[in-house]
Protein backbone atom coordinates (compact mmCIF):
# COMPACT_ATOMS: atom_id res chain seq x y z
CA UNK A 1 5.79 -23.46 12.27
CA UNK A 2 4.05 -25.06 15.23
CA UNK A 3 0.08 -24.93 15.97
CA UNK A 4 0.44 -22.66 18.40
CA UNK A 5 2.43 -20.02 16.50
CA UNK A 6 -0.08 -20.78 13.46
CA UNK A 7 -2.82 -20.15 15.73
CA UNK A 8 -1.68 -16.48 17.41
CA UNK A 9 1.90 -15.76 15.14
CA UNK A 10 3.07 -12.36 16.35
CA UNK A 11 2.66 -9.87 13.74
CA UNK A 12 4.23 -6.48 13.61
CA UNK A 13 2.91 -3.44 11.41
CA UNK A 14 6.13 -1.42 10.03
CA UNK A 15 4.00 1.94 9.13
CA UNK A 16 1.06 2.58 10.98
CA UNK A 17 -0.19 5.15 9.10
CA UNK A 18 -3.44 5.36 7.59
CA UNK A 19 -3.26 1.39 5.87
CA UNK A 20 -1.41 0.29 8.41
CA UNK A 21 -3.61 1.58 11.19
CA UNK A 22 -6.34 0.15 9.55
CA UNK A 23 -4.81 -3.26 8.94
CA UNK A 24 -3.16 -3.10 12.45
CA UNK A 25 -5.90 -2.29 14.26
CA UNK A 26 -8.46 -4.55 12.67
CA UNK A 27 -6.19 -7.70 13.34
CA UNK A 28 -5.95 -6.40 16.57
CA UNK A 29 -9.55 -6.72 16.97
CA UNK A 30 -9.69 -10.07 15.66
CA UNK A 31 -7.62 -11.24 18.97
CA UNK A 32 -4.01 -11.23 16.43
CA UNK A 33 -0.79 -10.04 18.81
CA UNK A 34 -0.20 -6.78 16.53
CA UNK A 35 2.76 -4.52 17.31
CA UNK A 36 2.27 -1.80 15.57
CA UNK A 37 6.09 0.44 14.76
CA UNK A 38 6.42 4.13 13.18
CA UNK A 39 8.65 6.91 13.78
CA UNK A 40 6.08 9.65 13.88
CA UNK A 41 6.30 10.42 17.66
CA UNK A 42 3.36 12.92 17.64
CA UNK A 43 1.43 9.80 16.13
CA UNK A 44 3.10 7.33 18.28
CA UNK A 45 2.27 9.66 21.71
CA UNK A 46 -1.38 9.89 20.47
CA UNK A 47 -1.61 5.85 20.02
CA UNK A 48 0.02 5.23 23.27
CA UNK A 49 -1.71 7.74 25.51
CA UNK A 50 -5.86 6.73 24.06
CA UNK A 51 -5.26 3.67 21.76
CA UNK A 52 -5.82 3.83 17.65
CA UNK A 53 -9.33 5.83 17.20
CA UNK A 54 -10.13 3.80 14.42
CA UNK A 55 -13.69 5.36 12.78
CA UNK A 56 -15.48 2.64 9.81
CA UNK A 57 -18.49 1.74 8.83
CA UNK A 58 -18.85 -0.11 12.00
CA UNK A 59 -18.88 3.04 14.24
CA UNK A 60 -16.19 4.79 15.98
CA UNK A 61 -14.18 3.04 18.63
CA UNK A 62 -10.69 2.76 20.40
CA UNK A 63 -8.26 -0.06 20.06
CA UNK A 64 -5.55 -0.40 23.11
CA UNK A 65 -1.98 -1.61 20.75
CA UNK A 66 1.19 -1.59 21.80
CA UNK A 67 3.12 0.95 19.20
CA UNK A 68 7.02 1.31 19.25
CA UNK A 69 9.66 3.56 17.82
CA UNK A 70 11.75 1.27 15.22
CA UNK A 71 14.86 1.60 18.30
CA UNK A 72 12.26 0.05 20.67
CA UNK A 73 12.00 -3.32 18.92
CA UNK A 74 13.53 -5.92 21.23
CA UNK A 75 11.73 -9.26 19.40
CA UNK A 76 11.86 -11.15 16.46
CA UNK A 77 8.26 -11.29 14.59
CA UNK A 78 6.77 -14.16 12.89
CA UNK A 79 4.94 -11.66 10.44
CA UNK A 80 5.86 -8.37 9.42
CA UNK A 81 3.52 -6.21 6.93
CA UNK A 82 5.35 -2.98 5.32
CA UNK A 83 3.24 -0.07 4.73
CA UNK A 84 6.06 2.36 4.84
CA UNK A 85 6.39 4.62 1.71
CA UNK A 86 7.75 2.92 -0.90
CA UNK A 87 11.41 5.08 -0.90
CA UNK A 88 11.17 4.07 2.72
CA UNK A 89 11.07 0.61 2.46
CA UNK A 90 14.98 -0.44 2.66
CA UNK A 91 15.37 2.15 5.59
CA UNK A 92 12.80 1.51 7.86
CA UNK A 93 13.33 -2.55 7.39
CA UNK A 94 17.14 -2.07 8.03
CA UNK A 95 16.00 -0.23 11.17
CA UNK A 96 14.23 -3.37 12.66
CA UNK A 97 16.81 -5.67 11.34
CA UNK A 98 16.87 -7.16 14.53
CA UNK A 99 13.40 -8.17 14.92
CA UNK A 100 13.89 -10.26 11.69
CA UNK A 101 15.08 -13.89 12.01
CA UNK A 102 15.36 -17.09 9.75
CA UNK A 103 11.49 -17.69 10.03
CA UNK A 104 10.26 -14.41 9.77
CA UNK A 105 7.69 -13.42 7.12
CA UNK A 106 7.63 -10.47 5.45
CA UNK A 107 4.69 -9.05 3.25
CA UNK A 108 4.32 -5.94 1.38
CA UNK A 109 1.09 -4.71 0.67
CA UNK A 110 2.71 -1.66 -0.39
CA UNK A 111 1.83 0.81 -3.58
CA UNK A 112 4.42 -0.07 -7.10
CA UNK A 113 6.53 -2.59 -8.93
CA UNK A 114 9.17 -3.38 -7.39
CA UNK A 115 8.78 -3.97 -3.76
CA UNK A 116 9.66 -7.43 -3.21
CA UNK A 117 12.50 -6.84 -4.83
CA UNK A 118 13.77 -4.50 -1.55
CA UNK A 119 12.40 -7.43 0.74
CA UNK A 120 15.17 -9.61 -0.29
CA UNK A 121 17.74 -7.96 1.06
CA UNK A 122 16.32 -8.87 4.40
CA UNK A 123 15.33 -12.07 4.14
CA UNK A 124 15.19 -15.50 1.82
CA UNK A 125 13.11 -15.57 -0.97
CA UNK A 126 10.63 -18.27 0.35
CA UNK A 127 9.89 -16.04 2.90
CA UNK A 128 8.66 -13.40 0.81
CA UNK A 129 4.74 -12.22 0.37
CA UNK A 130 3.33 -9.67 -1.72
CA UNK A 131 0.35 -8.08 -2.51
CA UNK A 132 -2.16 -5.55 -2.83
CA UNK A 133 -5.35 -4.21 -0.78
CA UNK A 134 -8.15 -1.96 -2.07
CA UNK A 135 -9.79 -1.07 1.52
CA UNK A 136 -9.65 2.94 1.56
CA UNK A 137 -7.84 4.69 4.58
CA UNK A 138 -7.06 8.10 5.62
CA UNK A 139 -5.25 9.51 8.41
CA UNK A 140 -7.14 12.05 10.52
CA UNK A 141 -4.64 13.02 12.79
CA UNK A 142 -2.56 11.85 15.21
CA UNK A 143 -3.74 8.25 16.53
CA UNK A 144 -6.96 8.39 14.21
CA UNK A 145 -7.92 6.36 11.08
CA UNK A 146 -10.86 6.34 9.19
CA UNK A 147 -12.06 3.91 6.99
CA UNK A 148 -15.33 3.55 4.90
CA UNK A 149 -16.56 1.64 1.93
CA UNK A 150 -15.63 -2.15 0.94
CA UNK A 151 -12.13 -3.43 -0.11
CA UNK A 152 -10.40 -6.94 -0.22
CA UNK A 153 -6.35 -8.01 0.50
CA UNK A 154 -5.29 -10.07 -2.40
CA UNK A 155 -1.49 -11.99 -1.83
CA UNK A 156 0.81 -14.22 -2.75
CA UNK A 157 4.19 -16.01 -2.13
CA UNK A 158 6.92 -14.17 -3.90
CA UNK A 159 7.97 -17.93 -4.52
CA UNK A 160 7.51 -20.87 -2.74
CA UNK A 161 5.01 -20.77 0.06
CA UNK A 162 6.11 -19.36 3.09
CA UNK A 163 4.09 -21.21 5.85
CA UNK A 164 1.87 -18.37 6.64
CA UNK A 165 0.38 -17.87 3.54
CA UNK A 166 -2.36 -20.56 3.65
CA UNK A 167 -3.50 -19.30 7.30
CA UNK A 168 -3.49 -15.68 5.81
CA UNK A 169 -7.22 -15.84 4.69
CA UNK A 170 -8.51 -17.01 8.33
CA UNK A 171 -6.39 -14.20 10.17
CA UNK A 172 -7.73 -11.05 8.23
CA UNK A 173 -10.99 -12.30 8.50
CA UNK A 174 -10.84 -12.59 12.25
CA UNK A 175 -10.14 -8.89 11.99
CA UNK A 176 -13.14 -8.53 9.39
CA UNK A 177 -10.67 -7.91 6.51
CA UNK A 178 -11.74 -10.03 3.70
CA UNK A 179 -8.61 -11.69 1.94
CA UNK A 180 -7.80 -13.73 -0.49
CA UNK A 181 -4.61 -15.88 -2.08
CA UNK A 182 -4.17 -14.98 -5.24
CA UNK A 183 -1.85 -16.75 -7.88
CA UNK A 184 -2.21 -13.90 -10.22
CA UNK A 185 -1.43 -11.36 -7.45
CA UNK A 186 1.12 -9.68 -9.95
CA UNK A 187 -1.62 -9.19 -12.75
CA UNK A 188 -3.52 -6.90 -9.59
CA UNK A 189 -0.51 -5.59 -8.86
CA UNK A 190 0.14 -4.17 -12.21
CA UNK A 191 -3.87 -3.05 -12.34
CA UNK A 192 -3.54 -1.15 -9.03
CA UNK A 193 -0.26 0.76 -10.37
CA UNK A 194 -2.31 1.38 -13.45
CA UNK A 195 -5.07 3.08 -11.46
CA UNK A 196 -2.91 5.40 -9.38
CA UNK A 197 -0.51 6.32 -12.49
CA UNK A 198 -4.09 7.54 -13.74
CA UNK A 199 -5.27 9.42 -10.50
CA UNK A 200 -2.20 10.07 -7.97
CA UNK A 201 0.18 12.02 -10.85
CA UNK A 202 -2.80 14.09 -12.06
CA UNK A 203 -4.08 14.97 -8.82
CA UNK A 204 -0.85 15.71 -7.43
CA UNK A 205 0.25 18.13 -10.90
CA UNK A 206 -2.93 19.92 -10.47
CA UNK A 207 -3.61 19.22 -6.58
CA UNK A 208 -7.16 18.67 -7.29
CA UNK A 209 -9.58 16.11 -6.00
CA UNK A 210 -10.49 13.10 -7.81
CA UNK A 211 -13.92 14.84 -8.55
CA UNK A 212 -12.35 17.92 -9.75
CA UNK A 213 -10.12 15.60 -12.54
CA UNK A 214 -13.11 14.00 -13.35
CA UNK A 215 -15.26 16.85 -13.89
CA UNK A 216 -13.05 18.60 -16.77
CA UNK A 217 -12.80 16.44 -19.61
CA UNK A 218 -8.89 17.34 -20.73
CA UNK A 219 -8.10 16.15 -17.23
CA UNK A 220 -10.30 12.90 -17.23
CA UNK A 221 -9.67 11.99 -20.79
CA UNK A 222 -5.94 12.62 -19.81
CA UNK A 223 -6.77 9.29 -16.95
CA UNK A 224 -7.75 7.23 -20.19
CA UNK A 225 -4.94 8.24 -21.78
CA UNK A 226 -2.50 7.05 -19.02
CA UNK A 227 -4.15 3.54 -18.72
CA UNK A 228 -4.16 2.74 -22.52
CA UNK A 229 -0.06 3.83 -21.57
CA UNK A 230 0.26 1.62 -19.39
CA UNK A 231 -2.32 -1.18 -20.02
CA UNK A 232 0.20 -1.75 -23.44
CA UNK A 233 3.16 -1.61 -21.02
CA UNK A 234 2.05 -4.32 -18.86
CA UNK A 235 1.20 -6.80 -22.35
CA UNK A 236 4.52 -6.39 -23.03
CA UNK A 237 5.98 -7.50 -19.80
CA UNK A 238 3.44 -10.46 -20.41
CA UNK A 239 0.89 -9.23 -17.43
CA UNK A 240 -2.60 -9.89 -18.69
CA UNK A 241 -4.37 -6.44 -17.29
CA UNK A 242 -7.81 -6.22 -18.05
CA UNK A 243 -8.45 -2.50 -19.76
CA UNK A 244 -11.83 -2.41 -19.22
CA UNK A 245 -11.79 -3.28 -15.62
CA UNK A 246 -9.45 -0.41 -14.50
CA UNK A 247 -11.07 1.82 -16.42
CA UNK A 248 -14.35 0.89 -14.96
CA UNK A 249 -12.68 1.36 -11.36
CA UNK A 250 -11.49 4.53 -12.11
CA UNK A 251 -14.39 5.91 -13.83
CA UNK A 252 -16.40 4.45 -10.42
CA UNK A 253 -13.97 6.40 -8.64
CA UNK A 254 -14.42 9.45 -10.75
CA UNK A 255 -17.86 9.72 -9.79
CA UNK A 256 -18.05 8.25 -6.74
CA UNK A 257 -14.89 9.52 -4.37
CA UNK A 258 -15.29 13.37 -5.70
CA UNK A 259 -13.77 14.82 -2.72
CA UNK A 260 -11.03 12.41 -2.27
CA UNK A 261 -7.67 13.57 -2.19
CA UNK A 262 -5.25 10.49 -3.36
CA UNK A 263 -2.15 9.91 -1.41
CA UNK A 264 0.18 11.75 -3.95
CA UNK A 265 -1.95 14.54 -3.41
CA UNK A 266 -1.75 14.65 0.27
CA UNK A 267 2.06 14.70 0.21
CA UNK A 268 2.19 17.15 -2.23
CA UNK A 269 0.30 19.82 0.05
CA UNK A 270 2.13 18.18 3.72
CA UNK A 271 5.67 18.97 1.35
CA UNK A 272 6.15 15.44 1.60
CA UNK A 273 8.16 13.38 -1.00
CA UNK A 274 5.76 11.67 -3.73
CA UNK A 275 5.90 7.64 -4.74
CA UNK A 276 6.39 8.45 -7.83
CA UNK A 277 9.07 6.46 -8.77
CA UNK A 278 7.02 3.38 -7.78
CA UNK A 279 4.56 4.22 -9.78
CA UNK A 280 5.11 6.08 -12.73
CA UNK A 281 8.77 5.96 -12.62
CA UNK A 282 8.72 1.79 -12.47
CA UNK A 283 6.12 1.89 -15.12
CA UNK A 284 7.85 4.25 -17.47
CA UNK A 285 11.58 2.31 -17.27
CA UNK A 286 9.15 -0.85 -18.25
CA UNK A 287 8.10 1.11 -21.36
CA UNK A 288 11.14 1.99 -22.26
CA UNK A 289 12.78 -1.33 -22.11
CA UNK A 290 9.89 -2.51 -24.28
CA UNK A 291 10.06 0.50 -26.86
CA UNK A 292 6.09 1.38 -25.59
CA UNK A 293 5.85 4.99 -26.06
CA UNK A 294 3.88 5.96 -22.75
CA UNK A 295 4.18 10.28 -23.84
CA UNK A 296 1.07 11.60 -20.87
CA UNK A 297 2.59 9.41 -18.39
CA UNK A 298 6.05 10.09 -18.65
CA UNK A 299 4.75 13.95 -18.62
CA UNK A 300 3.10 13.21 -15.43
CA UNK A 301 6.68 12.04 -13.83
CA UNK A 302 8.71 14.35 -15.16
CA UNK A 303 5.87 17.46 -13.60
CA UNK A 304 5.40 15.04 -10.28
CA UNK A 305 10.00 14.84 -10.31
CA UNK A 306 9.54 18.46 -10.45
CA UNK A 307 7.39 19.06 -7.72
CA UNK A 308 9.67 16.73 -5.53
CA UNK A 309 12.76 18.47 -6.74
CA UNK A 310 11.91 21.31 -4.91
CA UNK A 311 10.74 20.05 -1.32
């Protein structure tokens, strides 16, 4: 990679959704080239007729970025973040196929296990990132993203370095995104799963808000009972969770995001499909391939399966 594409690599945004927009749009800021590609045309009208209306902490304000259908792409990318659904992923990165060439990075910042394991059908294993971000986002219509509160990107190579991944830290925080390499990327990886196994599935069953769960204790001791699942689970795959800290996160969130609806929740009431699978699902085959019994969460998939079954 040469300094010049190190200095302004052209970065595309496959999902701008709610993350996405918020990711997108704050690199965009920083002075990053950010394509940002969805097939929501409602969303994609809104974007290019005012810009992304993207509302944070740092007051409300409109961001002019280019936004294509996937059929529009007619370039290859140096850097390409998914933040499409998880059952999306194969789909909507065979639909920009073409913007994908033999240097092209690809980093998933996406919710579950298993996502880097889609991202090499695309593209060479060194060329692979992954990782996780904690920043909150929700969608507030077409073309508008709001954003409030603290997070932090944490990411790694999926192998060896790719030659972005070093230059990663500097480019978020041109944006104001703080980010971080992290070696043990898959440990946080495992510890976000954790927490939405113990929020998404029980909001989405009872399509309450995270206050609501939290305010009844059969539904909040229910949470506990998911992350002592799933905390023995990831042991046994030899991922060194920390109990204590997601169960300080979630009781944080418990108390502190009471009228938060989780993502799960928010298909569940749009009729949307649920990432289950990529949650629960990928944590229960774990379980079962290390004989961990894991009884509330595999309840929680086979209710969440249910609901899905009959969108």
């Amino acid at each position: 990679m040469n300094n010049q594409t190190r200095q302004k690599p052209s970065i595309a945004i496959l999902g701008a959704g709610a993350m996405g927009g918020l990711i997108g749009g704050s690199l965009s800021e920083g002075g990053a080239d950010v394509t940002l590609i969805d097939v929501n045309a409602e969303h994609v009208d809104a974007l290019r007729q005012n810009g992304l209306k993207l509302k944070t902490d740092k007051g409300e304000r409109y961001i002019p970025i280019p936004v294509l259908f996937p059929w529009e792409v007619s370039k290859t990318y140096d850097l390409i973040i998914v933040f499409t659904k998880t059952m999306h992923t194969t789909s909507a990165i065979a639909a920009i196929r073409s913007a994908i060439d033999a240097n092209t990075v690809l980093l998933s910042l996406q919710n579950g296990l298993d996502n880097k394991l889609s991202l090499m059908e695309f593209v060479d294993h060194k060329n692979i990132m992954v990782g996780i971000t904690t920043y909150p986002a929700d969608m507030k219509g077409p073309g508008c993203v709001e954003s409030h509160g603290e997070g932090i990107v944490r990411l790694a190579s999926a192998s060896t370095a790719p030659p972005l991944l070093d230059y990663m830290p500097e480019l978020f925080a041109r944006g104001d995104i703080k980010a971080i390499i992290d070696p043990q990327v898959e440990v946080a990886i495992w510890e976000k799963v954790i927490f939405n196994a113990a929020l998404n599935g029980l909001c989405a069953v009872t399509r309450s808000t995270v206050g609501q769960i939290g305010a009844h204790a059969d539904t909040r001791e229910l949470a506990f009972q998911i992350i002592g699942e799933l905390c023995a689970t990831a042991h046994a795959c030899g991922f060194a969770v920390q109990g204590e800290r997601i169960e300080k996160t979630v009781s944080e969130a418990l108390e502190q995001h009471t009228s938060h609806k989780p993502s799960m929740l928010q298909d569940v009431l749009a009729e949307r499909p649920t990432e289950i699978e990529a949650i629960c699902g990928a944590a229960v085959r774990r379980a079962e391939e290390h004989n961990i019994p894991v009884p509330v969460t595999r309840t929680i998939l086979g209710l969440v399966r249910h609901i899905d079954w009959h969108l």
